[in-house]
C-alpha atoms as a PDB file:
ATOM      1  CA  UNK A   1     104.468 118.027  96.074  1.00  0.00           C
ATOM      2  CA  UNK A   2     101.195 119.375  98.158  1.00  0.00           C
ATOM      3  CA  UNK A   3      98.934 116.519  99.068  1.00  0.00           C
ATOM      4  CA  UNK A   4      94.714 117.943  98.790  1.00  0.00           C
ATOM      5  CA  UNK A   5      92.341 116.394 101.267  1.00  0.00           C
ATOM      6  CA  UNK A   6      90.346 114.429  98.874  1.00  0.00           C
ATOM      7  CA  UNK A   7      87.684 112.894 101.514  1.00  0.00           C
ATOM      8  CA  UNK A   8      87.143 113.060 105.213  1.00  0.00           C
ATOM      9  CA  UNK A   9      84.864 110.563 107.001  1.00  0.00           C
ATOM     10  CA  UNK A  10      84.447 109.196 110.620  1.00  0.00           C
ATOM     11  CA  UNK A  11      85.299 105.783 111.165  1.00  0.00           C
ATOM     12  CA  UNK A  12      85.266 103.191 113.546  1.00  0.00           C
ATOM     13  CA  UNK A  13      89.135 103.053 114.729  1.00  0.00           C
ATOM     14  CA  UNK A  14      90.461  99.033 115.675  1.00  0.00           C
ATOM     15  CA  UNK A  15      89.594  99.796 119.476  1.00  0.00           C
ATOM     16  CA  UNK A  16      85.865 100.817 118.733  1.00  0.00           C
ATOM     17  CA  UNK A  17      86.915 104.516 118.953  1.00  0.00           C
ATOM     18  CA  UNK A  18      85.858 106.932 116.822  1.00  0.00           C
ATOM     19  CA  UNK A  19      88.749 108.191 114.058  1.00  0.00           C
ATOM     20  CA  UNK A  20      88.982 110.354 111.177  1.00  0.00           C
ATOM     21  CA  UNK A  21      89.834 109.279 108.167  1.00  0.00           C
ATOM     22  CA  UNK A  22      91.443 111.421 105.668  1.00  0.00           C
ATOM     23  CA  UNK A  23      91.899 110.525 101.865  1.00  0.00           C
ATOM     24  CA  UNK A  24      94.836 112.891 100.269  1.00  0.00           C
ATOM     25  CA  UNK A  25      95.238 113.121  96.579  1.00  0.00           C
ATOM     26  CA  UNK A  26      98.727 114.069  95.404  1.00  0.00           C
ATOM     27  CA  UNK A  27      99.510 116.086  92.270  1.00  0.00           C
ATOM     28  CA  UNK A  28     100.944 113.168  90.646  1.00  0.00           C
ATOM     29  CA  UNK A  29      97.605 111.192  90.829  1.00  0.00           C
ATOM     30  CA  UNK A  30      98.448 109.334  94.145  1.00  0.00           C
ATOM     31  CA  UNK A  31      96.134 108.823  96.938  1.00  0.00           C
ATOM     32  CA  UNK A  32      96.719 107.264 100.184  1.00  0.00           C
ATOM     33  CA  UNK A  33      94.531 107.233 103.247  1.00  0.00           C
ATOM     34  CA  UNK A  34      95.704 108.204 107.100  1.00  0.00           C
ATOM     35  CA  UNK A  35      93.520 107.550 109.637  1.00  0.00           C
ATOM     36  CA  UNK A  36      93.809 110.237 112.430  1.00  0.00           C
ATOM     37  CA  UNK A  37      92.531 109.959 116.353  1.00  0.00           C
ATOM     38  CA  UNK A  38      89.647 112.094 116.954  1.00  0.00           C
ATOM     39  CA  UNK A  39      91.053 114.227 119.962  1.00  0.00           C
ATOM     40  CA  UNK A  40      93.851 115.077 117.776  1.00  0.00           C
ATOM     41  CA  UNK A  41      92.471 115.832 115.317  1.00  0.00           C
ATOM     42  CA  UNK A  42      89.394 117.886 116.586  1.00  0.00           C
ATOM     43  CA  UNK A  43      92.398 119.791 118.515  1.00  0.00           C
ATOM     44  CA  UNK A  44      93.599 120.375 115.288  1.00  0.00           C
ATOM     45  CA  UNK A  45      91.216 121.490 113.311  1.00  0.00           C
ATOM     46  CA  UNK A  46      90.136 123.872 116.246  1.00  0.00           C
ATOM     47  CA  UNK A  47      93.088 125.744 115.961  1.00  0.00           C
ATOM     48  CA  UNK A  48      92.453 126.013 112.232  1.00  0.00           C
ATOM     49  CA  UNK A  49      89.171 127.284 112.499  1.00  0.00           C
ATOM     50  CA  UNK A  50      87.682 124.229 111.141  1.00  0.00           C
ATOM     51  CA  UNK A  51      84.198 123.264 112.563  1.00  0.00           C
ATOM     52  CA  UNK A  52      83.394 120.281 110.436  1.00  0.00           C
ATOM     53  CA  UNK A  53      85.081 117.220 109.128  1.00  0.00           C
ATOM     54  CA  UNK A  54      83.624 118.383 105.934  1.00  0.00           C
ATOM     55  CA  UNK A  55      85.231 121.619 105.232  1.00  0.00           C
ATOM     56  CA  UNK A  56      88.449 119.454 105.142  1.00  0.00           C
ATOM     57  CA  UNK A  57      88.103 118.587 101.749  1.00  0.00           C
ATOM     58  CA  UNK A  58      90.037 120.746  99.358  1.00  0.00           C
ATOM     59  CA  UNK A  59      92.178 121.694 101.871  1.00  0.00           C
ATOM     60  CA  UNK A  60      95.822 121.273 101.967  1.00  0.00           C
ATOM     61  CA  UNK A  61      96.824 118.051 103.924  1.00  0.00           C
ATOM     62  CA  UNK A  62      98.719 120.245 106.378  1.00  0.00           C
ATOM     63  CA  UNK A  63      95.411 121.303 108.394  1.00  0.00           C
ATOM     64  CA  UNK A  64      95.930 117.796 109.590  1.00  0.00           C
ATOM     65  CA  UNK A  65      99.462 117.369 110.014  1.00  0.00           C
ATOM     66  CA  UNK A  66      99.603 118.552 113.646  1.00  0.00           C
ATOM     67  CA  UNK A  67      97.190 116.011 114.373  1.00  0.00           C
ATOM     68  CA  UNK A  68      99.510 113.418 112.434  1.00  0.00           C
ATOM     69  CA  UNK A  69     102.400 114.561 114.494  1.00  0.00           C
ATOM     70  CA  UNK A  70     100.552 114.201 117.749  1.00  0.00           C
ATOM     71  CA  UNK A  71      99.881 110.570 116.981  1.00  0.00           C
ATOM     72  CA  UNK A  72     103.151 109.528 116.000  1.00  0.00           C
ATOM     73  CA  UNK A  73     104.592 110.926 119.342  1.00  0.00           C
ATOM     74  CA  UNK A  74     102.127 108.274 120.919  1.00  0.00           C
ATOM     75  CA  UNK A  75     102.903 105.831 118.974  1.00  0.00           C
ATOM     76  CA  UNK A  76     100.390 105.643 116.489  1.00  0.00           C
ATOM     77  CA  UNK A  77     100.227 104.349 112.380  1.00  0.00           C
ATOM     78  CA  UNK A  78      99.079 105.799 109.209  1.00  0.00           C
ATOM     79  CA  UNK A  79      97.538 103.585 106.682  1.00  0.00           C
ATOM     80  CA  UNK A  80      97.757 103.493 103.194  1.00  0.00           C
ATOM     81  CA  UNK A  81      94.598 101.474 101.078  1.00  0.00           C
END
């Protein structure tokens, strides 16, 4: 089951740093939320020729998933509304 970027907004993270966070929309009718680190994620999204938070929506929820994968390896958590 592929997971569509539903929404993409930039938040205020717990530490008062700036984070992305991305709403996904599963086939199904599921959502759940993931909130993503900005360096990551602007890494990301540069390497997918992304320039704004924006053109995220309607994407497949893999444009983010390196960014995802980044944050776990430091420790970080997704959350779900």
């Amino acid at each position: 089951m592929t997971a569509i970027i539903s929404r993409a907004a930039i938040v205020g993270g717990h530490d008062g740093r700036a984070e992305i966070e991305v709403e996904l929309t599963y086939e199904n009718g599921g959502v759940s939320t993931i909130s993503l680190d900005e360096e990551a994620c602007t890494a990301s999204l540069d390497r997918a020729g992304v320039s704004s938070i924006d053109e995220l929506v309607g994407r497949p929820w893999s444009i983010v998933l390196p960014a995802l994968e980044n944050q776990v390896r430091n420790h970080a958590r997704s959350r779900h509304p």
